[in-house]
PDB file of N, CA and C in Angstrom:
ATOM      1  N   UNK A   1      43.421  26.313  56.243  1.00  0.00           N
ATOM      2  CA  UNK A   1      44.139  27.531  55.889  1.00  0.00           C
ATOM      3  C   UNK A   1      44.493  27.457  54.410  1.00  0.00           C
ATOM      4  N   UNK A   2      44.669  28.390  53.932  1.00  0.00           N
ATOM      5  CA  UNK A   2      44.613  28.174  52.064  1.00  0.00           C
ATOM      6  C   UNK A   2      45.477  29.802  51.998  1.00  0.00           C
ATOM      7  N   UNK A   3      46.813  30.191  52.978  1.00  0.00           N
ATOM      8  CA  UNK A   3      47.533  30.913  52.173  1.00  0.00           C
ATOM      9  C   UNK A   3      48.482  30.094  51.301  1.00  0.00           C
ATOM     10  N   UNK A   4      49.030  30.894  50.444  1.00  0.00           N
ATOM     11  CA  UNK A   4      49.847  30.365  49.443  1.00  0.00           C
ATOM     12  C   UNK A   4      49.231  29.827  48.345  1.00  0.00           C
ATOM     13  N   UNK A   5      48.202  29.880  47.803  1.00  0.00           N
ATOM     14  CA  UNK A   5      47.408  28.880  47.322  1.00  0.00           C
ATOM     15  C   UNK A   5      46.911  29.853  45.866  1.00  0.00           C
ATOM     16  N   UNK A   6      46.809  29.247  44.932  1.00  0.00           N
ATOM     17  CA  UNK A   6      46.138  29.759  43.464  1.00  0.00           C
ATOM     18  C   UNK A   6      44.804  29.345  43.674  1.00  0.00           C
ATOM     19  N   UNK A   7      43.858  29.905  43.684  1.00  0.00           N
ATOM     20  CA  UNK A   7      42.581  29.499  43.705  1.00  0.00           C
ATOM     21  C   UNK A   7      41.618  29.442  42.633  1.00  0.00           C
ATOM     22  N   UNK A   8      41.243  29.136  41.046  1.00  0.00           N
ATOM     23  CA  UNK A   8      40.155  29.561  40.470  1.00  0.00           C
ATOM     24  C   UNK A   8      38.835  29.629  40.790  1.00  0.00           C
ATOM     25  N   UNK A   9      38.239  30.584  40.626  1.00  0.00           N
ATOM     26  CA  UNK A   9      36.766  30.860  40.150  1.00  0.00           C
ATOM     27  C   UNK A   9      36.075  30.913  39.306  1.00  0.00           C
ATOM     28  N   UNK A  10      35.297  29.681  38.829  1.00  0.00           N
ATOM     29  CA  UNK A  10      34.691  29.728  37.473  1.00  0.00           C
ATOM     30  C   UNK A  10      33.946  28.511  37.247  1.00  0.00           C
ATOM     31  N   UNK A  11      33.727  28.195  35.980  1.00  0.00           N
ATOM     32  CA  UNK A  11      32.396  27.620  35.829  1.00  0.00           C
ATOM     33  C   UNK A  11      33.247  26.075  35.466  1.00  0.00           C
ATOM     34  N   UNK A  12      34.552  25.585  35.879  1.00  0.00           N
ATOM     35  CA  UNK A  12      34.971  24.485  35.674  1.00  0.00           C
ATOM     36  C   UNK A  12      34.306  23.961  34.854  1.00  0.00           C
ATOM     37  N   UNK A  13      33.854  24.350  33.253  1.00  0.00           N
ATOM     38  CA  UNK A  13      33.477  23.953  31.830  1.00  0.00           C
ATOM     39  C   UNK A  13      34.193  24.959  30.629  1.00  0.00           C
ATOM     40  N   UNK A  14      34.516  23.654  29.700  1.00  0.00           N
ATOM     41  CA  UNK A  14      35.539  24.300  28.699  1.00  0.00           C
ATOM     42  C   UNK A  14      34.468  25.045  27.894  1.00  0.00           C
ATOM     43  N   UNK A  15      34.433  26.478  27.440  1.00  0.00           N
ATOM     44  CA  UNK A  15      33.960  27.264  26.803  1.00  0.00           C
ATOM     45  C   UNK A  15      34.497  27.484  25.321  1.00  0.00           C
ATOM     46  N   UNK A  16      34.012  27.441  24.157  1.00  0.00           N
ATOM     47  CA  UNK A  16      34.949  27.913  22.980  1.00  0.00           C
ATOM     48  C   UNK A  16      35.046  29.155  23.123  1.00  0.00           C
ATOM     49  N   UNK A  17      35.570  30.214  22.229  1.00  0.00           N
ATOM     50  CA  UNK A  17      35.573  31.402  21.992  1.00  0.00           C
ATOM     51  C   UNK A  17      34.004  31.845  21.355  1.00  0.00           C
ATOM     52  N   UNK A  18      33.452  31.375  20.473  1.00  0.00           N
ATOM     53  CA  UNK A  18      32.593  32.006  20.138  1.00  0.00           C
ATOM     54  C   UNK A  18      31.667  31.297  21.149  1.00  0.00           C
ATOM     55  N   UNK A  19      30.998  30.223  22.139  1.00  0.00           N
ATOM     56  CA  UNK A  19      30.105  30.271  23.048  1.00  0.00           C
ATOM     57  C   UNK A  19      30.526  31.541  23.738  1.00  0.00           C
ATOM     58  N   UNK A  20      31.863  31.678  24.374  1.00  0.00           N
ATOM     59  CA  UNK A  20      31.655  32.286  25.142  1.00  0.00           C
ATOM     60  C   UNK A  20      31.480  33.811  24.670  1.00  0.00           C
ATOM     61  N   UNK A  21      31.783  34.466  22.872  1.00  0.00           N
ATOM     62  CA  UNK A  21      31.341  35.966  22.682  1.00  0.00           C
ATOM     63  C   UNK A  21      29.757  35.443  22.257  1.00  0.00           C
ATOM     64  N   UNK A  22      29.130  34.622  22.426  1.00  0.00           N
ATOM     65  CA  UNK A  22      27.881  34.944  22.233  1.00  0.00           C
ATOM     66  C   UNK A  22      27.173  35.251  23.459  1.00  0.00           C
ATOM     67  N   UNK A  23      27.429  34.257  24.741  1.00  0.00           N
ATOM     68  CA  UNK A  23      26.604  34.957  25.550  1.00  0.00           C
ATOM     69  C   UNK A  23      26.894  36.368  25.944  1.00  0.00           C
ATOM     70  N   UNK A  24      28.372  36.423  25.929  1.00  0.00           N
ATOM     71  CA  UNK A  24      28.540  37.966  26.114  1.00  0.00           C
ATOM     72  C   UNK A  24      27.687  38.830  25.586  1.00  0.00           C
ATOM     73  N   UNK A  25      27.677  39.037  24.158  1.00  0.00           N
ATOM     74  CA  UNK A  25      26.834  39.862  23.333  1.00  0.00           C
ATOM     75  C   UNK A  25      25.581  39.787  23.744  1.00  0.00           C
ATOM     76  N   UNK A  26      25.252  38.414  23.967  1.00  0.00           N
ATOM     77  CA  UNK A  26      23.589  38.793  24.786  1.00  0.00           C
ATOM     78  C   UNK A  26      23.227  39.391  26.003  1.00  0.00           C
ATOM     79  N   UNK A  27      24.402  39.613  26.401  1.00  0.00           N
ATOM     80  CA  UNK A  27      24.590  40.562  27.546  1.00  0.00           C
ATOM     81  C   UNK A  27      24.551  42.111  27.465  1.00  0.00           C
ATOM     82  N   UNK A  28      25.448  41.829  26.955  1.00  0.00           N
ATOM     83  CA  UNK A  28      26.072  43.126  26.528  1.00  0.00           C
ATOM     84  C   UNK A  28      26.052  44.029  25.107  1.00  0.00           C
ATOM     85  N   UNK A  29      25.321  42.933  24.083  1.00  0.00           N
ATOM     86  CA  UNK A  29      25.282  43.368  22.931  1.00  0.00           C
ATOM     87  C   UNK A  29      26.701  44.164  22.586  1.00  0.00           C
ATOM     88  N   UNK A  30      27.677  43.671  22.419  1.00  0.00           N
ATOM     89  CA  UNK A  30      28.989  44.135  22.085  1.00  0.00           C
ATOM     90  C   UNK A  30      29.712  42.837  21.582  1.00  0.00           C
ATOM     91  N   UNK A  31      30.111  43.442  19.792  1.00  0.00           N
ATOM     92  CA  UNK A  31      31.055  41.310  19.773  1.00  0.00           C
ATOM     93  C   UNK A  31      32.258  41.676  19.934  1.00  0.00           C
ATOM     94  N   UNK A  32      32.784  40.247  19.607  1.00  0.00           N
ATOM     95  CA  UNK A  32      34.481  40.113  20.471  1.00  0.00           C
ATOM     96  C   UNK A  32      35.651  40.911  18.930  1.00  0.00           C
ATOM     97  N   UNK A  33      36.442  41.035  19.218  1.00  0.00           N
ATOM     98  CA  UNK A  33      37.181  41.875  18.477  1.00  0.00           C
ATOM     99  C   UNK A  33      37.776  40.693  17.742  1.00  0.00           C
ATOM    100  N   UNK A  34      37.919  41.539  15.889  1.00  0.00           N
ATOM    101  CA  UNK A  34      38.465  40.056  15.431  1.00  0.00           C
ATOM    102  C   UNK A  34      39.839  39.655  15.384  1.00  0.00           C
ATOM    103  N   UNK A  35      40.614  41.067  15.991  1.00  0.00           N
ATOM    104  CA  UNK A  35      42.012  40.442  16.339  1.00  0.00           C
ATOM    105  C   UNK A  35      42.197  40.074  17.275  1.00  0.00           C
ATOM    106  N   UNK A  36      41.500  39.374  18.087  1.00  0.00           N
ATOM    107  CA  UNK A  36      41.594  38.180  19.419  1.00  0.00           C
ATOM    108  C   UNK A  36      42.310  36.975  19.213  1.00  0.00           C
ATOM    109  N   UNK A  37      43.395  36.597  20.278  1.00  0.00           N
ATOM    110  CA  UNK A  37      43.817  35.567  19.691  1.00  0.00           C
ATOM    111  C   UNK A  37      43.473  33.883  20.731  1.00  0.00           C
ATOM    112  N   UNK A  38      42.481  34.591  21.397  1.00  0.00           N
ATOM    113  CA  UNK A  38      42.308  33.387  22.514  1.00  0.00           C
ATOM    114  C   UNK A  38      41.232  32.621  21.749  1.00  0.00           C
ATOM    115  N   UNK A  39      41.485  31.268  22.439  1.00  0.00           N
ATOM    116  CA  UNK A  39      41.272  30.309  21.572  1.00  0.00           C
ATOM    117  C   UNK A  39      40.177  29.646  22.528  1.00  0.00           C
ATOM    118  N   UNK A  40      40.392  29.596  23.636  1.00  0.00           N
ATOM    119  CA  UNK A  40      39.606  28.515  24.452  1.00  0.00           C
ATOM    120  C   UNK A  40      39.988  29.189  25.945  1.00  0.00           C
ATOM    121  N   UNK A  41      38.673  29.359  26.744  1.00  0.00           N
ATOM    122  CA  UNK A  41      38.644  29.710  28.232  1.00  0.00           C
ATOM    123  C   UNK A  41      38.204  28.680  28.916  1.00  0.00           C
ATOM    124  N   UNK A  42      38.986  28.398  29.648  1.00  0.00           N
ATOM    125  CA  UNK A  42      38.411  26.673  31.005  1.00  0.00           C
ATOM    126  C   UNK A  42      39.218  27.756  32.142  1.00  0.00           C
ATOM    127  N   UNK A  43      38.097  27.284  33.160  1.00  0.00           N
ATOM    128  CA  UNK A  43      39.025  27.571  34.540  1.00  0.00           C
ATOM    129  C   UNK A  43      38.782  26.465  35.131  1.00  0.00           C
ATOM    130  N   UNK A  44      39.761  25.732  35.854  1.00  0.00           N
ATOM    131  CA  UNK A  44      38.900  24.960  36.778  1.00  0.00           C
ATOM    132  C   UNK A  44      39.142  25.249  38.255  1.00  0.00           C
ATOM    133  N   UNK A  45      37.868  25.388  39.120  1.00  0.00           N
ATOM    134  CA  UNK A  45      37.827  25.638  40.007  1.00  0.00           C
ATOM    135  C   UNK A  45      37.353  24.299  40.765  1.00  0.00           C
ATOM    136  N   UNK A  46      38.334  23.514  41.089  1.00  0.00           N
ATOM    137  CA  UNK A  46      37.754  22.332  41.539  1.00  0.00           C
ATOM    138  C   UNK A  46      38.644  22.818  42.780  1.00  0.00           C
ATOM    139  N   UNK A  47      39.357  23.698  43.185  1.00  0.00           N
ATOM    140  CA  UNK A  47      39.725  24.173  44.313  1.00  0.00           C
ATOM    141  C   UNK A  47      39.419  24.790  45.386  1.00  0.00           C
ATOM    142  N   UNK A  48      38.373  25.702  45.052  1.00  0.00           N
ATOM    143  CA  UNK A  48      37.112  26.261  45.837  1.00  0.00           C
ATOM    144  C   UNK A  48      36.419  25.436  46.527  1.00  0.00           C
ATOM    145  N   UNK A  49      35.817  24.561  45.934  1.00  0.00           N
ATOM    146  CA  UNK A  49      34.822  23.945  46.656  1.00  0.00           C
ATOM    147  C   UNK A  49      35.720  23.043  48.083  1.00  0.00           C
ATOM    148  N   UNK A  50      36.470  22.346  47.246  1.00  0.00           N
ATOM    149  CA  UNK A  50      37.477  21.851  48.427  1.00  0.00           C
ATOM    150  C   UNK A  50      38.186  22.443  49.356  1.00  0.00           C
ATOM    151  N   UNK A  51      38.537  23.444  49.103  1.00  0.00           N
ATOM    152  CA  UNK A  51      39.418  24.247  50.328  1.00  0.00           C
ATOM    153  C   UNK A  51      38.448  25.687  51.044  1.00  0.00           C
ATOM    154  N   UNK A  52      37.890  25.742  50.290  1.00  0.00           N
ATOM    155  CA  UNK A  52      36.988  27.256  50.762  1.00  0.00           C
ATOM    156  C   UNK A  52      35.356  26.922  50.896  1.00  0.00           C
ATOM    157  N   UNK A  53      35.089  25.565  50.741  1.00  0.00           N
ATOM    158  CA  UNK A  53      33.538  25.786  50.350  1.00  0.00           C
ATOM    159  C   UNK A  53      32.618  26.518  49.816  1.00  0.00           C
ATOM    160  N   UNK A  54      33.369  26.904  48.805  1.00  0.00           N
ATOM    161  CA  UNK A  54      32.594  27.934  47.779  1.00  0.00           C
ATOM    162  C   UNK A  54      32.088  26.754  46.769  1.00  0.00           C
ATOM    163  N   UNK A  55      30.896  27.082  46.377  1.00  0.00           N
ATOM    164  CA  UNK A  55      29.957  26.417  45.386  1.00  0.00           C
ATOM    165  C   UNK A  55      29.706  27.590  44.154  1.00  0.00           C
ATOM    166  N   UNK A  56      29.037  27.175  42.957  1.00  0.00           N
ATOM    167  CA  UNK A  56      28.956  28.011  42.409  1.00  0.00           C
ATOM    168  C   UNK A  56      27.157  28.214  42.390  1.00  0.00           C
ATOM    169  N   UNK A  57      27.032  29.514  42.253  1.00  0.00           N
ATOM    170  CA  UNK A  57      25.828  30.068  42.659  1.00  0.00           C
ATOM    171  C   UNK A  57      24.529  30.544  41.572  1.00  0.00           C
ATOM    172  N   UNK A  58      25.399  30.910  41.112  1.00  0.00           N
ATOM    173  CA  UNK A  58      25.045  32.079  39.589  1.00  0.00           C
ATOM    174  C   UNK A  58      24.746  31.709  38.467  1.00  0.00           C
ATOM    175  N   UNK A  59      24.622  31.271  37.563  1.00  0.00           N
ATOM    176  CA  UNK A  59      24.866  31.489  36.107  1.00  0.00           C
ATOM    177  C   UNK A  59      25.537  32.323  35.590  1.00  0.00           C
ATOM    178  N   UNK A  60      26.449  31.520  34.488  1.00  0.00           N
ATOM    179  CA  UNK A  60      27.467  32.967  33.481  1.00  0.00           C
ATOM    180  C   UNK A  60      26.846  33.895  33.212  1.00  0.00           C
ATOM    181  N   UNK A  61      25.635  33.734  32.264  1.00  0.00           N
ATOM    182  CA  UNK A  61      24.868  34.556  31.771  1.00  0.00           C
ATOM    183  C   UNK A  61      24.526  36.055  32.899  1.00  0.00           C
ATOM    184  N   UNK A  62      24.069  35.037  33.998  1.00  0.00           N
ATOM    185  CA  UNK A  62      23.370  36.094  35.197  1.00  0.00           C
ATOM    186  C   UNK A  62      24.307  37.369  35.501  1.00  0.00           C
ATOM    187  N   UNK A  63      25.508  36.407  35.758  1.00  0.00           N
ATOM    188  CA  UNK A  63      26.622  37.258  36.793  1.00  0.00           C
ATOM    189  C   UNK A  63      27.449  38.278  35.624  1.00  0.00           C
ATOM    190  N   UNK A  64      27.263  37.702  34.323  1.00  0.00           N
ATOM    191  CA  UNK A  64      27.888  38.880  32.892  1.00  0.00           C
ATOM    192  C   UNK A  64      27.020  39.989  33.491  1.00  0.00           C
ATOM    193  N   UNK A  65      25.754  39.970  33.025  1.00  0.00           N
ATOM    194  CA  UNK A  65      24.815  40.786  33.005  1.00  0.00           C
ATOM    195  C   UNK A  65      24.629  41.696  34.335  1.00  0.00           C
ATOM    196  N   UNK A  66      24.884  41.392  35.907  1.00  0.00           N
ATOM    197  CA  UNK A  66      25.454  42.155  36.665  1.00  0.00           C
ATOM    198  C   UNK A  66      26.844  42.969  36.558  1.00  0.00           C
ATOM    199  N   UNK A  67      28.179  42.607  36.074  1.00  0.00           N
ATOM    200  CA  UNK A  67      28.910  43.012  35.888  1.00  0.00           C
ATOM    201  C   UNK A  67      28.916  43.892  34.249  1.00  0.00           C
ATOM    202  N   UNK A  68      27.882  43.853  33.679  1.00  0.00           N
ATOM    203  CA  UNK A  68      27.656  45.037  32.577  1.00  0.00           C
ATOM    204  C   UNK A  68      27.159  45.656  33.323  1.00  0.00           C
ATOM    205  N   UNK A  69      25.981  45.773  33.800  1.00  0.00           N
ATOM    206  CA  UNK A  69      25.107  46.499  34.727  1.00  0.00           C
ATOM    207  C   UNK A  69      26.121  47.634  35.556  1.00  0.00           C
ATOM    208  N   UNK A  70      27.440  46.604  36.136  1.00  0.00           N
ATOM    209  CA  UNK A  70      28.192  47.686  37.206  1.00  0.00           C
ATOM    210  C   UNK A  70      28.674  48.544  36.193  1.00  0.00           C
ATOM    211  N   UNK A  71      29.332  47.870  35.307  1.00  0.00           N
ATOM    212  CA  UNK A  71      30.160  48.817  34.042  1.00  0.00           C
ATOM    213  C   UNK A  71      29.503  49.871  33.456  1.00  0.00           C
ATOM    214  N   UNK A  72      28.592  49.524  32.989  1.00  0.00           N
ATOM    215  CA  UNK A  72      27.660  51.073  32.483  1.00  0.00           C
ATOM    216  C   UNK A  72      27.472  51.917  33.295  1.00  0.00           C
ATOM    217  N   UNK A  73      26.574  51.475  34.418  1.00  0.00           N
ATOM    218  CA  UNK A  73      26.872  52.446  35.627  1.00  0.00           C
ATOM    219  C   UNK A  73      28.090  53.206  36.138  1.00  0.00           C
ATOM    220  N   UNK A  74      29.483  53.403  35.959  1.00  0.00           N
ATOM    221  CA  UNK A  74      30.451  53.475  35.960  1.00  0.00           C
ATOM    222  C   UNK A  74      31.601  53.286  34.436  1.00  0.00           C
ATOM    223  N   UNK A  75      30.873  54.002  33.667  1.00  0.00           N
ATOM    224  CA  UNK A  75      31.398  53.503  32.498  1.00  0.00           C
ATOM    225  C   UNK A  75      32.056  54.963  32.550  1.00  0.00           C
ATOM    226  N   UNK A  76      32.232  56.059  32.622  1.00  0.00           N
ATOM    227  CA  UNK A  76      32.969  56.710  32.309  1.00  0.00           C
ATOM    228  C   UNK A  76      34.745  56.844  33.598  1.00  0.00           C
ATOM    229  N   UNK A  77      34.039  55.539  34.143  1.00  0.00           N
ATOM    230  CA  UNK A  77      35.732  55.168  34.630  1.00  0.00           C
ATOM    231  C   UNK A  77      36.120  54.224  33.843  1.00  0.00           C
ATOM    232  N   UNK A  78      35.485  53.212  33.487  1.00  0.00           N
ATOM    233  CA  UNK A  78      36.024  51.956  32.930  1.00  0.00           C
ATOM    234  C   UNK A  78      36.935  51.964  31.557  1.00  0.00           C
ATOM    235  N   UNK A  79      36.224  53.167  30.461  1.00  0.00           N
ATOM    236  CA  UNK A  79      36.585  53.006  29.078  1.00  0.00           C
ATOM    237  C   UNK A  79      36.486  51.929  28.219  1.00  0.00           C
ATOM    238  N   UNK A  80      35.038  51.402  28.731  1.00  0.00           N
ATOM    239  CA  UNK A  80      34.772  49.949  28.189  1.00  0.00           C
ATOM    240  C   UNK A  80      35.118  49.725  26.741  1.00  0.00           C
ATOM    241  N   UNK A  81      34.901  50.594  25.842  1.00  0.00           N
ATOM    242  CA  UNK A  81      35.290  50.785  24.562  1.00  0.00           C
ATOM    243  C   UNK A  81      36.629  50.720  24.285  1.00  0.00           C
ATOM    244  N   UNK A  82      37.621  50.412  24.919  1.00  0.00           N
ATOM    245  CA  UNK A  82      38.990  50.487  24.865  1.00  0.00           C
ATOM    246  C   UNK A  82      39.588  48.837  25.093  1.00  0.00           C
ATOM    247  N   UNK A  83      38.394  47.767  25.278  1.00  0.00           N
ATOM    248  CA  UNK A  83      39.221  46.868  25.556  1.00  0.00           C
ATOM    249  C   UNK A  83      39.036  45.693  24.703  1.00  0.00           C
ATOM    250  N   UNK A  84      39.896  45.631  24.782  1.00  0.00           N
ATOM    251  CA  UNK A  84      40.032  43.634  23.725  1.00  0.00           C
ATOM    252  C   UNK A  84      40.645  42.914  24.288  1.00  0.00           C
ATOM    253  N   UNK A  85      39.348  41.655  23.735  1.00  0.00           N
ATOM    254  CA  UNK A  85      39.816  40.298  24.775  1.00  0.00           C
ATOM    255  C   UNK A  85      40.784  39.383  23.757  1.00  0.00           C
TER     256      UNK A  85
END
């Protein structure tokens, strides 16, 4: 049972900021805004696998590029142009 529980999802590897706006942009061809102030993205999901048996499946790259895919398709809900990371 895993109520109560914080769970991450992610690629449990420390990413810099610019690895991670480059693959974006190769995704998405869109760069990161230069008043960003994040410095470093890690999730670790060493919790998944242990409590949920979730593995990871995907590639970053892959699963960006589906989730642009949904966004454009639906871009005049999203206001993708409105956001900074």
């Amino acid at each position: 049972m895993c109520r109560n529980q914080v769970i991450s999802v992610g690629f449990s590897i420390p990413l810099s900021i610019l690895s991670w706006a480059k693959i974006v942009v190769s995704v998405i061809e869109r760069q990161r805004p230069q008043d960003s102030q994040v410095e470093l993205l890690l999730c670790d999901a060493s919790k998944a696998p242990r409590i949920l048996g979730w593995r990871l499946t995907i590639s970053l790259d892959k699963e960006l590029s589906r989730v642009a895919d949904y966004v454009w398709s639906y871009s005049k809900q999203y206001h993708y142009r409105d956001y900074v990371a």
